[in-house]
Protein backbone atom coordinates (compact mmCIF):
# COMPACT_ATOMS: atom_id res chain seq x y z
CA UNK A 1 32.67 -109.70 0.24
CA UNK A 2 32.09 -113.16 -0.15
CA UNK A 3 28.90 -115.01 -1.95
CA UNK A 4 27.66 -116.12 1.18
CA UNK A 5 28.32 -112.69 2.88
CA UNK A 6 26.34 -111.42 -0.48
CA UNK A 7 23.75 -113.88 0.07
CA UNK A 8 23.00 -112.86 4.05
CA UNK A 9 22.60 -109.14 2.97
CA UNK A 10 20.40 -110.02 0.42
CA UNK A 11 18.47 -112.27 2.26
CA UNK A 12 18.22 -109.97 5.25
CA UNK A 13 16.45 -107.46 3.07
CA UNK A 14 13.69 -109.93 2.55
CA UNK A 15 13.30 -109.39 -1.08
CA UNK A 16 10.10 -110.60 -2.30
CA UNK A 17 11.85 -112.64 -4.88
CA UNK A 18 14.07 -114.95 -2.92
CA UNK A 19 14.37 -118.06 -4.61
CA UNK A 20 14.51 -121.68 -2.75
CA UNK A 21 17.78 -122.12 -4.53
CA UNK A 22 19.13 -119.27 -2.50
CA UNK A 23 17.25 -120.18 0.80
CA UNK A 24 19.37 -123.55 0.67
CA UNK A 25 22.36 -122.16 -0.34
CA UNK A 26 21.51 -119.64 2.70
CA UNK A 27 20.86 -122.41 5.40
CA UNK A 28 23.64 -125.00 4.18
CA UNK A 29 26.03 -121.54 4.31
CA UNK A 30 24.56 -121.56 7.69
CA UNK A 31 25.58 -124.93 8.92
CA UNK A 32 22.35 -126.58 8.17
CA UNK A 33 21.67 -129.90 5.95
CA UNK A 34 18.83 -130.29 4.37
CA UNK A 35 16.90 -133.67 4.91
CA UNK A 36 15.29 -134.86 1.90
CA UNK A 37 11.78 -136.47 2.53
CA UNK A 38 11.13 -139.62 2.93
CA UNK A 39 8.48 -142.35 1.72
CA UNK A 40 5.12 -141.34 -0.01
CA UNK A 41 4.27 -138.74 2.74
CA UNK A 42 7.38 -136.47 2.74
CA UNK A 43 5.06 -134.16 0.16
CA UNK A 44 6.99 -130.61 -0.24
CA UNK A 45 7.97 -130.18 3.77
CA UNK A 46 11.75 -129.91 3.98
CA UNK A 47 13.63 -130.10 7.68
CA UNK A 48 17.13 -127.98 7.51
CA UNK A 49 19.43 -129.63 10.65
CA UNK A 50 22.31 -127.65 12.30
CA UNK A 51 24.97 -129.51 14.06
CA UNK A 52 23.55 -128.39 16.95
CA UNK A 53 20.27 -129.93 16.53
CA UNK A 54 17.94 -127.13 15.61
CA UNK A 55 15.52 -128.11 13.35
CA UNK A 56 13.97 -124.95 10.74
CA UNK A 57 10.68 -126.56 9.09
CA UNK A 58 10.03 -125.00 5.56
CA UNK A 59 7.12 -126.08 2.66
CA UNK A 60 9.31 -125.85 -0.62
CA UNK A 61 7.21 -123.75 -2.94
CA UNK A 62 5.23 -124.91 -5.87
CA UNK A 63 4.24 -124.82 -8.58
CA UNK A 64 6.86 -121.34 -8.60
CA UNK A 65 10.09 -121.19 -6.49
CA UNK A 66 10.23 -117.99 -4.61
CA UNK A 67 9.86 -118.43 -1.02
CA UNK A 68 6.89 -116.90 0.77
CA UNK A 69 7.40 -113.71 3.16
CA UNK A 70 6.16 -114.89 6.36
CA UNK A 71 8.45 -118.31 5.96
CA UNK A 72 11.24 -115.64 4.86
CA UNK A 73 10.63 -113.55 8.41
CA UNK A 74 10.44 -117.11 10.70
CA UNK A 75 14.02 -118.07 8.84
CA UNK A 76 15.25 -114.61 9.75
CA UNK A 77 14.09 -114.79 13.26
CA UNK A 78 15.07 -118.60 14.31
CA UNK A 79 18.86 -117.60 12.65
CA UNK A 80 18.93 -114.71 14.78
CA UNK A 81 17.67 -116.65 18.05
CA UNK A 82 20.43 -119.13 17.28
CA UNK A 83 22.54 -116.33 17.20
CA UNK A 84 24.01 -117.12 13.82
CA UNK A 85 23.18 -113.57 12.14
């Protein structure tokens, strides 16, 4: 089994103490980039772009780094919609 397979399992457990390191590493595994903010405004909201053009909207946590359930649940359920897990 790969990382990324490793990752996917692990992530689809929702484990309370998924890390935004992993959630990247997750999404760019996934096909997305992630588009850094921009100007004074960008604040912690991150955009993660597939090649297709779906767009998954996250807040980067702070002052901690473990990604919050219910952002953890929408991930799970726009990958699946895409049909990517």
């Amino acid at each position: 089994m790969s990382k990324a397979e490793k990752l996917v399992e692990r992530f689809r457990r929702l484990p309370k103490d998924f890390s935004w390191d992993e959630m990247a590493r997750l999404l760019g595994a996934m096909g997305y980039a992630e588009e850094k903010p921009t100007g004074k405004t960008g604040g912690s909201r991150r955009k993660f772009v597939h090649s297709s053009g779906h767009i998954i909207n996250l807040h980067k946590p702070h002052p901690g780094n473990t990604v919050k359930g219910y952002a953890m649940k929408d991930v799970l359920t726009a990958l699946e919609e895409e049909g990517l897990l």
